[in-house]
Protein backbone atom coordinates (compact mmCIF):
# COMPACT_ATOMS: atom_id res chain seq x y z
CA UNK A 1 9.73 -1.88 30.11
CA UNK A 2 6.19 -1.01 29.74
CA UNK A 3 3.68 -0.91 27.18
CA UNK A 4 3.70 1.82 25.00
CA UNK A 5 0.58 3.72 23.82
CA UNK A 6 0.49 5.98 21.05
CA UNK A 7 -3.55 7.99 21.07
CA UNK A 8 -4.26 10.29 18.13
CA UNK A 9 -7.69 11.60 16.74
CA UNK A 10 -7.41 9.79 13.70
CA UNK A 11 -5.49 6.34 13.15
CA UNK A 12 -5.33 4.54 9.38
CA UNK A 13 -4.30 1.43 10.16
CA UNK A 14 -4.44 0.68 5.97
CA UNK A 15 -6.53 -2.57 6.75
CA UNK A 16 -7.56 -3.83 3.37
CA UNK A 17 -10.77 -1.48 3.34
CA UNK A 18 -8.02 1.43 4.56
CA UNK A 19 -10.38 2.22 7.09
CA UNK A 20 -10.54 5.69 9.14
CA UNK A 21 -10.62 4.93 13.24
CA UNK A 22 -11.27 8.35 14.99
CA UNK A 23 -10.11 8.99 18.38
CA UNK A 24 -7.53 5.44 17.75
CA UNK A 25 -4.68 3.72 19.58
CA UNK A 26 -1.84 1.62 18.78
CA UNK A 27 -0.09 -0.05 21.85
CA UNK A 28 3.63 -1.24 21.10
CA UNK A 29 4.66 -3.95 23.06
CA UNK A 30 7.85 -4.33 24.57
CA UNK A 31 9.52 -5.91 21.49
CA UNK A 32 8.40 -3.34 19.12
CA UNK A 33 5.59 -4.84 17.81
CA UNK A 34 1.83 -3.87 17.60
CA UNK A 35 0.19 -5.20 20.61
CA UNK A 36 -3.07 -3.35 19.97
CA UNK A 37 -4.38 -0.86 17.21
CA UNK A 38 -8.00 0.49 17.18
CA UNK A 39 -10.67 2.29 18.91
CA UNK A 40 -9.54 3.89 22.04
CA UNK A 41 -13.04 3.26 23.31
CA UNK A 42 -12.55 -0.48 23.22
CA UNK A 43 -8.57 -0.97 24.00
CA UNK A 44 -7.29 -2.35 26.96
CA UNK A 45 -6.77 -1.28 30.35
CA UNK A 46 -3.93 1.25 29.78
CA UNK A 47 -3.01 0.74 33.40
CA UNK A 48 1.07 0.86 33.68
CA UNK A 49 1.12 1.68 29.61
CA UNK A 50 3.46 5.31 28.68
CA UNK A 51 0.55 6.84 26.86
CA UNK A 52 1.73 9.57 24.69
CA UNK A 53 -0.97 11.76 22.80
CA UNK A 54 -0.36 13.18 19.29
CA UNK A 55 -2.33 15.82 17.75
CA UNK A 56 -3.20 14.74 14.05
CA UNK A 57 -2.75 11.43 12.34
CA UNK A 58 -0.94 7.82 12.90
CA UNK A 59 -0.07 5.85 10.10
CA UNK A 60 2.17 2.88 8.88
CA UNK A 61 5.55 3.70 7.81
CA UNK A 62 5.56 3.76 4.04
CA UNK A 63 7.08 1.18 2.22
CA UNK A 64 9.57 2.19 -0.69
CA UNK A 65 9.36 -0.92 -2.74
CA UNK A 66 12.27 -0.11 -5.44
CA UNK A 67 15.52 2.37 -4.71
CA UNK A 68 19.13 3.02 -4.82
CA UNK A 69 19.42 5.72 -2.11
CA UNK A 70 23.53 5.98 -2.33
CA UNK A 71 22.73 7.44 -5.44
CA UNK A 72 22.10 10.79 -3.29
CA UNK A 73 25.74 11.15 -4.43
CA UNK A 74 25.21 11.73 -7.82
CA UNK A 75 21.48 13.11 -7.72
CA UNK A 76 20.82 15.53 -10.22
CA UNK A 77 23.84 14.39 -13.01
CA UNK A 78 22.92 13.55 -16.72
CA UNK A 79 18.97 14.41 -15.43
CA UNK A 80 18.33 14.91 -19.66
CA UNK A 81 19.02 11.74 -21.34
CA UNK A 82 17.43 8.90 -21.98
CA UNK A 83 17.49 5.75 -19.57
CA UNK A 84 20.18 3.61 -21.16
CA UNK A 85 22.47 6.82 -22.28
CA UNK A 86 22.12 7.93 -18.86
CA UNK A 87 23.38 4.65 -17.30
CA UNK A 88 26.22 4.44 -19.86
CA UNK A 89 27.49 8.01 -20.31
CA UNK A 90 26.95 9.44 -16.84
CA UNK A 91 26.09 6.72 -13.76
CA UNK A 92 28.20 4.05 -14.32
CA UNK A 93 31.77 5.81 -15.38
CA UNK A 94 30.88 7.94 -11.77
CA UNK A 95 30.05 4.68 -10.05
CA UNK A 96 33.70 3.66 -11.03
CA UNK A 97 34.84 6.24 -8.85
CA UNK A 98 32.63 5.34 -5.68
CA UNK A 99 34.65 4.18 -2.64
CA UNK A 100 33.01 2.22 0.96
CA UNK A 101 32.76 4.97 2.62
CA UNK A 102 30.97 7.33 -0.10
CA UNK A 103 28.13 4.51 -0.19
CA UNK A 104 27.87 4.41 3.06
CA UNK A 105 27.36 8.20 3.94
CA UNK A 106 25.12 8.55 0.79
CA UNK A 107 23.21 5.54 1.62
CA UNK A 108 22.86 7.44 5.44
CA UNK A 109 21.42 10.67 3.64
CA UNK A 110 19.11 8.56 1.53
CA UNK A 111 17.87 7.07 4.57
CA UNK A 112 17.56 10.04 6.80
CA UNK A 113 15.79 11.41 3.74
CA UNK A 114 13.04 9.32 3.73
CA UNK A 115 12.51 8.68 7.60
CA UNK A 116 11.81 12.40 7.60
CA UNK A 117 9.08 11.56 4.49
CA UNK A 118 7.59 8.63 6.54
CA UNK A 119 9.18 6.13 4.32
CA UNK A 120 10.77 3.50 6.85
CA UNK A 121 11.22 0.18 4.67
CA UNK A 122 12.98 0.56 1.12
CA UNK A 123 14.49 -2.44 -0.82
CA UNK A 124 18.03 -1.26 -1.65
CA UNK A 125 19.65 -2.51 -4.74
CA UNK A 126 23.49 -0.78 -4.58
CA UNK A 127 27.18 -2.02 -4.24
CA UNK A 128 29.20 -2.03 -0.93
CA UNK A 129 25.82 -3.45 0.93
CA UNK A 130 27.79 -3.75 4.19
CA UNK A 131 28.31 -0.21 4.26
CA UNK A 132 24.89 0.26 3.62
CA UNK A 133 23.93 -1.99 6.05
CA UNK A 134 25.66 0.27 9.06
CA UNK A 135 24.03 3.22 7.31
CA UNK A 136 20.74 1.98 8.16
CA UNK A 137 21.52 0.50 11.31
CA UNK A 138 22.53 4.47 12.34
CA UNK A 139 19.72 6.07 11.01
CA UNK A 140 17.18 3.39 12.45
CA UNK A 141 15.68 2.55 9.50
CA UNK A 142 14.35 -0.32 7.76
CA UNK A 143 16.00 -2.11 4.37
CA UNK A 144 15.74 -5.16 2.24
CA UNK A 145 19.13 -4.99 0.99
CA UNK A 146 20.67 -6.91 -2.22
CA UNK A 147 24.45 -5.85 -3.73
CA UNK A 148 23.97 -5.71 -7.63
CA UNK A 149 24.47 -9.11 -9.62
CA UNK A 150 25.57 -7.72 -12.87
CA UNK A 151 27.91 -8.67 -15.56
CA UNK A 152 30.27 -5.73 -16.60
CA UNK A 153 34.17 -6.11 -17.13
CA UNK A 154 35.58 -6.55 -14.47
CA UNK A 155 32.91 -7.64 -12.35
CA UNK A 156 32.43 -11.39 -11.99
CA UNK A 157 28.69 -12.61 -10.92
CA UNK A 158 29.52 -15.77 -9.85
CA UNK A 159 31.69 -14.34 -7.08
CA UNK A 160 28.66 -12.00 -6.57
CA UNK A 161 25.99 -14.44 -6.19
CA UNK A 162 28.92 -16.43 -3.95
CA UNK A 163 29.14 -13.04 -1.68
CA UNK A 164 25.46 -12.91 -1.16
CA UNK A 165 25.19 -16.36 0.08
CA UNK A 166 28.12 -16.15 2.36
CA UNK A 167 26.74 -12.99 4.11
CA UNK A 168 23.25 -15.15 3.96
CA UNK A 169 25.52 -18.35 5.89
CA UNK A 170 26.92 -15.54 8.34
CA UNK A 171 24.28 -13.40 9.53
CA UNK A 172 20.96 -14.95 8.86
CA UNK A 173 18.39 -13.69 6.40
CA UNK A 174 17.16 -11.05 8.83
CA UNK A 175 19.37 -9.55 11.79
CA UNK A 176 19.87 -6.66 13.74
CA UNK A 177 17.38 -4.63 16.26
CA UNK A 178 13.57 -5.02 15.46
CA UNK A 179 15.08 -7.44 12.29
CA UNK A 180 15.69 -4.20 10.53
CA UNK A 181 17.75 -5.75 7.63
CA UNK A 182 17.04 -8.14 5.04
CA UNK A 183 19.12 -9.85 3.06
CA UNK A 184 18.56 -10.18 -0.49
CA UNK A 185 19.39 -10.99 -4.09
CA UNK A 186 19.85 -8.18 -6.49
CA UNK A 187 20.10 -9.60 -9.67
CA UNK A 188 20.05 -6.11 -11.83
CA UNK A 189 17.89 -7.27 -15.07
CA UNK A 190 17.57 -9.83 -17.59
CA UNK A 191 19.68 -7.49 -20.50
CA UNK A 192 22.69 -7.12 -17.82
CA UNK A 193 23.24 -11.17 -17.14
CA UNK A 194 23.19 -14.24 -19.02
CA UNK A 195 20.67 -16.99 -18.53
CA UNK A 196 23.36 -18.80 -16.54
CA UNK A 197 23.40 -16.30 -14.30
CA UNK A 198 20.09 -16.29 -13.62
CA UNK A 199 18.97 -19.28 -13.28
CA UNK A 200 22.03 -19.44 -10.35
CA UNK A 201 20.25 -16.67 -9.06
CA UNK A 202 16.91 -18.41 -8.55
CA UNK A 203 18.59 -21.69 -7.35
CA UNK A 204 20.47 -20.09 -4.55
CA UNK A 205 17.98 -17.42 -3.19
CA UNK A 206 15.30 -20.33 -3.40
CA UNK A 207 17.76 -22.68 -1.21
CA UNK A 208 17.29 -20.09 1.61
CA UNK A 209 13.60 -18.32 1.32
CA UNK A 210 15.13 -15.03 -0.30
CA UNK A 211 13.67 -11.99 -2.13
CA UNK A 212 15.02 -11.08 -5.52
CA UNK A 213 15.18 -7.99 -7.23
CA UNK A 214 15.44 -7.35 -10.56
CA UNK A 215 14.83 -4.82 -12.75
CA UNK A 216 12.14 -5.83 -15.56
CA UNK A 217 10.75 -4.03 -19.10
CA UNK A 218 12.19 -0.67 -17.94
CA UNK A 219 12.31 0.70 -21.41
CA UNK A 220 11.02 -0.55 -24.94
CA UNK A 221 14.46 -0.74 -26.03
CA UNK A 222 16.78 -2.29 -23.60
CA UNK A 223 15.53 -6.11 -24.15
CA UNK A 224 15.29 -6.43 -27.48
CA UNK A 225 17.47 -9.13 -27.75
CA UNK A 226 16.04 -11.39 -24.78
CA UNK A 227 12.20 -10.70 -26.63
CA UNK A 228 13.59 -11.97 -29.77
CA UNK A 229 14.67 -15.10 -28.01
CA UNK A 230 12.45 -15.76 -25.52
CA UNK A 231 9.26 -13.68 -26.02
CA UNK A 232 9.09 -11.67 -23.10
CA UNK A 233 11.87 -10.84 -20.02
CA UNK A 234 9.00 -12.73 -17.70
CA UNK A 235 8.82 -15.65 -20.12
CA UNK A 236 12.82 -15.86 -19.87
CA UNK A 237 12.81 -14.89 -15.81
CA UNK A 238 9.81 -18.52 -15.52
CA UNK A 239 12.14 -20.36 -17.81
CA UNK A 240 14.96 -19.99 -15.53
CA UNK A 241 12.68 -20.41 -12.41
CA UNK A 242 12.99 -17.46 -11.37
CA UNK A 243 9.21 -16.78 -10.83
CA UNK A 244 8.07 -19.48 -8.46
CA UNK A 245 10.14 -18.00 -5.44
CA UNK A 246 10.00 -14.52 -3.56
CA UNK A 247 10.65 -11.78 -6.16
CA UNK A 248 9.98 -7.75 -6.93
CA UNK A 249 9.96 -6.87 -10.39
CA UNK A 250 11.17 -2.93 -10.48
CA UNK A 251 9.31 -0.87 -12.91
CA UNK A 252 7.62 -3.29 -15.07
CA UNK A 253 6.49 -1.16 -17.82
CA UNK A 254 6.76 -2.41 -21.18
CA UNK A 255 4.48 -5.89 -20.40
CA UNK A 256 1.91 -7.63 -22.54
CA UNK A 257 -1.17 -9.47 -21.17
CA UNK A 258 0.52 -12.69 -20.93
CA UNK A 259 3.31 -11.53 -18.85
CA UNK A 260 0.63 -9.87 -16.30
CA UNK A 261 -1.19 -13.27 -16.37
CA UNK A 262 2.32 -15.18 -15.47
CA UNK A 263 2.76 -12.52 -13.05
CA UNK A 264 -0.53 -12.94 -11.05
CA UNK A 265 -0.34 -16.93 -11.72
CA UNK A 266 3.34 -16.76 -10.08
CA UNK A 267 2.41 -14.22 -7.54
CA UNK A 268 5.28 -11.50 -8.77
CA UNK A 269 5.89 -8.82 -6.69
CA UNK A 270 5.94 -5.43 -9.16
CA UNK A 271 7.34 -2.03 -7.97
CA UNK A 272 5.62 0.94 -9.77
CA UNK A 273 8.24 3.73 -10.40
CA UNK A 274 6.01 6.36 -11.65
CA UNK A 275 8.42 9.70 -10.88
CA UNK A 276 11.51 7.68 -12.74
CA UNK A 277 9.31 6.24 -15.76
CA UNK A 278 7.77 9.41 -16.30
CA UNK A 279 11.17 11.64 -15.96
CA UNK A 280 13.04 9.04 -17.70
CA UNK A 281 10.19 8.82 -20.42
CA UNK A 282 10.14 5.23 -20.06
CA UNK A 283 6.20 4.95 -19.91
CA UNK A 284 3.81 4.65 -18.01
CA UNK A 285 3.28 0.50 -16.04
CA UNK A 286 -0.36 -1.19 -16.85
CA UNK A 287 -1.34 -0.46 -13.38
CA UNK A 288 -4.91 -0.72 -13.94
CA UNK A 289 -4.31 -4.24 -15.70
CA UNK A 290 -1.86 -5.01 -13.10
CA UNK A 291 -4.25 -4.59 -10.41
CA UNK A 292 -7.52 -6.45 -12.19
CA UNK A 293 -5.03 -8.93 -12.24
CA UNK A 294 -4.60 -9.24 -8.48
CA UNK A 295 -0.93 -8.80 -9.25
CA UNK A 296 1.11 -7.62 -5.52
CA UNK A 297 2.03 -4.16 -6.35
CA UNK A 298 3.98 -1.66 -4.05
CA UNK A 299 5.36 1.67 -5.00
CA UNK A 300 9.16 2.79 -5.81
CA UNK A 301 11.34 5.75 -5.74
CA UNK A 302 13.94 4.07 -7.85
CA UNK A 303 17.56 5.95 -7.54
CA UNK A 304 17.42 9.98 -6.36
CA UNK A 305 19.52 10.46 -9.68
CA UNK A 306 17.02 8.99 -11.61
CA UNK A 307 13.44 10.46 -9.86
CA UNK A 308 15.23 12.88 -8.25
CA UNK A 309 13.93 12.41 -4.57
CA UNK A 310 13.19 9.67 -2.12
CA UNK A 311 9.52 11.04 -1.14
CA UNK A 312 7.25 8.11 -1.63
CA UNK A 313 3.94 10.29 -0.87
CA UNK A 314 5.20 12.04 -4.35
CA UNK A 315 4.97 8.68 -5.71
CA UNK A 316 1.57 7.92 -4.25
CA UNK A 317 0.25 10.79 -5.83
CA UNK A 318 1.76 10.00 -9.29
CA UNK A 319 0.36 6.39 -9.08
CA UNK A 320 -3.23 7.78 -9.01
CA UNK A 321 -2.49 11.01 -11.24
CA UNK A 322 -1.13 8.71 -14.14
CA UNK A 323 -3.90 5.77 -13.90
CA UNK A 324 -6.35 8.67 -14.24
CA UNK A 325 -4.80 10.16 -17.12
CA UNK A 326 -3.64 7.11 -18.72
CA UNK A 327 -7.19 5.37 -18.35
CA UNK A 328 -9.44 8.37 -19.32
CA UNK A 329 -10.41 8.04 -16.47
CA UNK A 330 -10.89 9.90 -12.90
CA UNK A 331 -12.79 7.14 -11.01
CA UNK A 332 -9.90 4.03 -11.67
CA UNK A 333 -7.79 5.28 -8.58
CA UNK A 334 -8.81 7.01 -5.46
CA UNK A 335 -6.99 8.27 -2.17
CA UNK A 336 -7.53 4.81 -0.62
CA UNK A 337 -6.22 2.47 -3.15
CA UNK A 338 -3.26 5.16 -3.55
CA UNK A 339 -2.59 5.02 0.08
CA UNK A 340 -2.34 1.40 0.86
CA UNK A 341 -0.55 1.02 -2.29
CA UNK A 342 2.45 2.95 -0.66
CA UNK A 343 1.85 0.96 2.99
CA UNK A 344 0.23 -2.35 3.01
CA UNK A 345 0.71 -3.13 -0.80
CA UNK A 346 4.48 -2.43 -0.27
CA UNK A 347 4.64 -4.95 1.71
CA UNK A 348 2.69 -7.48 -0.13
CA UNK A 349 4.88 -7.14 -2.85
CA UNK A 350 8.45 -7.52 -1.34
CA UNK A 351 6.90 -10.50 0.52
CA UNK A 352 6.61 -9.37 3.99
CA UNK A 353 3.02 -9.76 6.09
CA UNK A 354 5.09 -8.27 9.12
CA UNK A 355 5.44 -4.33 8.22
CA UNK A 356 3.10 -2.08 6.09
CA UNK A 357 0.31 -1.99 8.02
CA UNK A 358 -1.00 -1.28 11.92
CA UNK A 359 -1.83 -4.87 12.95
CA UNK A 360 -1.37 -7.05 16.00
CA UNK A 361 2.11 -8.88 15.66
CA UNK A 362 3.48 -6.73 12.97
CA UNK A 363 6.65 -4.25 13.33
CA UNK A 364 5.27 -0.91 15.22
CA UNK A 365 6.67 1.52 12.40
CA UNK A 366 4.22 4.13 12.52
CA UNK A 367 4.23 7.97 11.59
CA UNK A 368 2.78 10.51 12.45
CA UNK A 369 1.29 13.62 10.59
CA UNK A 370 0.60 16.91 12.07
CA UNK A 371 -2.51 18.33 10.71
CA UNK A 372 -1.41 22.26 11.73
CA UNK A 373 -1.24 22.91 8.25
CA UNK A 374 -3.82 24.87 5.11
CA UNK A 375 -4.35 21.51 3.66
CA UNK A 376 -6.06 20.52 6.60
CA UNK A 377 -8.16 23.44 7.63
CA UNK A 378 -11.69 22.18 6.96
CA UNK A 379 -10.33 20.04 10.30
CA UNK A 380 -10.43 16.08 10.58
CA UNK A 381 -14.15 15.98 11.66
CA UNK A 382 -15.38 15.83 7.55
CA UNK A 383 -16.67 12.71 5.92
CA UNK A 384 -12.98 9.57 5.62
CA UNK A 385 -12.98 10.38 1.96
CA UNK A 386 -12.10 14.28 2.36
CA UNK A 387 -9.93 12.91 5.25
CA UNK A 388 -8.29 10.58 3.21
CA UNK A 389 -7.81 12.93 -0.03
CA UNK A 390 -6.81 16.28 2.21
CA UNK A 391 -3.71 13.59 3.70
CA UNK A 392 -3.11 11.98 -0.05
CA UNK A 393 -3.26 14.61 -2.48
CA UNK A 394 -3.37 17.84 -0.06
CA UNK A 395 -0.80 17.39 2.24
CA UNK A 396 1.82 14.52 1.30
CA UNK A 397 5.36 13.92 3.90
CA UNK A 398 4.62 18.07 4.04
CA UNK A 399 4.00 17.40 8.22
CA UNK A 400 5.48 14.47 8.75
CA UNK A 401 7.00 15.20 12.07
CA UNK A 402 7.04 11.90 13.97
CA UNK A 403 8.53 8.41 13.29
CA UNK A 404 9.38 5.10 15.11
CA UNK A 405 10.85 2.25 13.64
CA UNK A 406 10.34 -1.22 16.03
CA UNK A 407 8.29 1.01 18.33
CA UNK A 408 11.80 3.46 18.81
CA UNK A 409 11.18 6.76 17.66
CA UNK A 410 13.88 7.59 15.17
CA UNK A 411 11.98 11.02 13.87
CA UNK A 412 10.96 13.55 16.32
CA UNK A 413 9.94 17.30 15.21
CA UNK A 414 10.90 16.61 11.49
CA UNK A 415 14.51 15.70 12.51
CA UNK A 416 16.58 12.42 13.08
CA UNK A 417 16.76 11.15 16.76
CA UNK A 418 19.83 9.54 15.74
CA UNK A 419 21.95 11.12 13.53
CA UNK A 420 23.38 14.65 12.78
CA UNK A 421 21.71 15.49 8.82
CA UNK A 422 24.34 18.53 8.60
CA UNK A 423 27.12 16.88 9.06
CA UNK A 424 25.78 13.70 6.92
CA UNK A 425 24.96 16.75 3.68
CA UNK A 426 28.58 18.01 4.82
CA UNK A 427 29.99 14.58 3.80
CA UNK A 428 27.78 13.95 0.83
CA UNK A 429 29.01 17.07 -0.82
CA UNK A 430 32.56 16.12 -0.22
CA UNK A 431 32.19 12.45 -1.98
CA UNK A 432 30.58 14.24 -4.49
CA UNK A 433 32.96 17.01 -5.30
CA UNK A 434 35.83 13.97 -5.79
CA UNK A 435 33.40 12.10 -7.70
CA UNK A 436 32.76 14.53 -10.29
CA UNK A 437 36.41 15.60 -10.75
């Protein structure tokens, strides 16, 4: 098999500067990685290389750095209360009712859903993982994956933290084509475990170099009890040791300065979930703080119950909308640091210098946007900034028509490669109808 070369007029390649190359190409290499990404003007020979030509732009695939896509099943149920009535009333009594196989094809439209946005890493946090693991494996996508370590009756987390490093012993840390899954450790928070639990959590995903998530300082109210003890959720998460390994704090909203300063002296991962805060009215993250801090920050989804969508452009937008207003001010985030928050900082934070960004060695997920569209009719010859804000706050997933995953193209025209969506939507609505009663 040949080289692969993918030429557009403009390629981001969200470098640290997210800088603009005009008339660009990325080369994929016969694993699926980047062999090449820049100028056309000074790549190599293309001699024997497919060279395909796209109109528009090529970007990383976006990195969704918090979600629980089976949730598709139950999007749009209890959408008016409050975070912890809304787990308690509605999403847990429904999760009761979920079976295997409604994870898995709700997991598959949660992941066809965001291919088509140009989202092709999320970090899953949902029961039945196996199921979610074929899901993924169909649509082509990419997942850090980690079945819920919670303590609820009938639920036992030893057994759970057991399961995880069985599957761990079984299939390595990362398997299948192009390493598309991770394995991880989904420890749900610090107010739905006891210490015990995890500190076992730590020990074990430290033993074998693995990510945890865990849901931290969602809303003011639902640690009040671990505050009172321990000071903070991050004070109780170092205690245990849970800090010095890999881990992605989801949400982290309700933080003081010294839990941002043991975040950025522990290196803490922290998924910003504006859409969910804000429809949740949790609050709005110190993202500003976060970032002076040099604390790893990527950008989640969370659930499509809870947001109620899986586009993570809508998030990028929100990131830079709510800084702004929360700061007073309109200079504190612009279309750059929004971008590569959603691509290169994703990546950062889960831990993973192999995906998020267009470089030599890295996984060749790439997308591509069409630019046949109003947001783009001043053309792509204008100064990178109105490039860069027509694509961020203009046009969004809107034309995202093209995606590979591993260098395979997974999205063509808008539509999966590799699965049919009607038929997928057909099933959702049939777990759903049982679900509800």
């Amino acid at each position: 098999m040949n080289t692969r070369r993918l030429r557009a007029p403009i390629v981001l390649p969200a470098d640290p500067a997210c800088s603009v190359i005009r008339d660009g190409v990325v080369d994929i290499d016969d694993d699926g990685r980047i062999a090449y990404c820049g100028p056309a003007a000074g790549a190599p020979s293309p001699e024997g290389a497919l060279v395909t030509t796209l109109p528009g732009i090529l970007l990383p695939g976006l990195v969704n750095t918090h979600a629980h896509s089976p949730m598709t099943l139950l999007r749009g149920m209890g959408g008016e209360l409050p975070l912890l009535r809304w787990l308690r009333e509605v999403i847990w009594p429904a999760e009761a009712n979920l079976r295997p196989d409604d994870v898995r094809v709700g997991m598959t439209l949660g992941s066809l859903e965001m291919l088509r946005h140009g989202v092709t890493t999320s970090a899953e946090m949902y029961f039945h993982a196996e199921q979610m693991t074929e899901a993924v494996l169909a649509t082509g996508g990419r997942v850090l994956l980690g079945s819920p370590i919670i303590d609820l009756p009938g639920l036992d987390w030893h057994a759970m933290i057991t399961e995880t490093e069985r599957w761990i012993a079984a299939d390595g840390l990362r398997f299948g084509p192009g390493e598309r899954v991770e394995l991880s450790y989904a420890a749900h928070s610090a107010y739905m475990l006891p210490e015990e639990a995890l500190r076992l959590t730590a020990e074990s995903a430290a033993a074998r170099g693995a990510l945890v998530q865990i849901h931290v300082a969602e809303a003011p109210d639902e640690d009040a009890r671990q505050r009172a003890e321990h000071g903070s959720v991050p004070l109780l998460l170092d205690k245990v040791g849970m800090l010095d390994g890999r881990i992605i704090a989801a949400h982290a909203v309700h933080l003081s300065d010294e839990d941002i300063a043991l975040f950025a002296a522990r290196g803490v991962g922290v998924a910003h979930c504006p859409g969910s805060n804000a429809k949740l009215a949790s609050g709005i993250a110190r993202l500003t703080d976060l970032r002076a801090a040099s604390v790893p920050i990527g950008l989640g989804t969370d659930g499509p119950a809870s947001n109620d969508d899986l586009d993570l452009w809508e998030e990028v937008q929100l990131t830079a909308m709510l800084a702004r207003l929360s700061t007073q001010d309109s200079t504190v985030l612009g279309a750059r640091d929004a971008l590569l928050l959603g691509t290169r900082g994703g990546a950062e934070a889960l831990g993973r210098n192999d995906i998020g960004a267009l470089e030599t060695g890295r996984w060749a997920d790439l997308v591509h946007v069409d630019v046949d569209d109003p947001a783009f009719a001043t053309g792509l010859d204008v100064p990178d900034e109105q490039l860069l804000a027509n694509l961020v706050w203009g046009a969004g997933s809107r034309r995202v028509r093209d995606v590979w995953v591993a260098g395979e193209q997974v999205v063509g025209e808008g539509e999966s490669l590799r699965v049919d969506r009607d038929k997928v939507q057909h099933g959702v609505a049939e777990a759903a109808a049982r679900i509800r009663g």
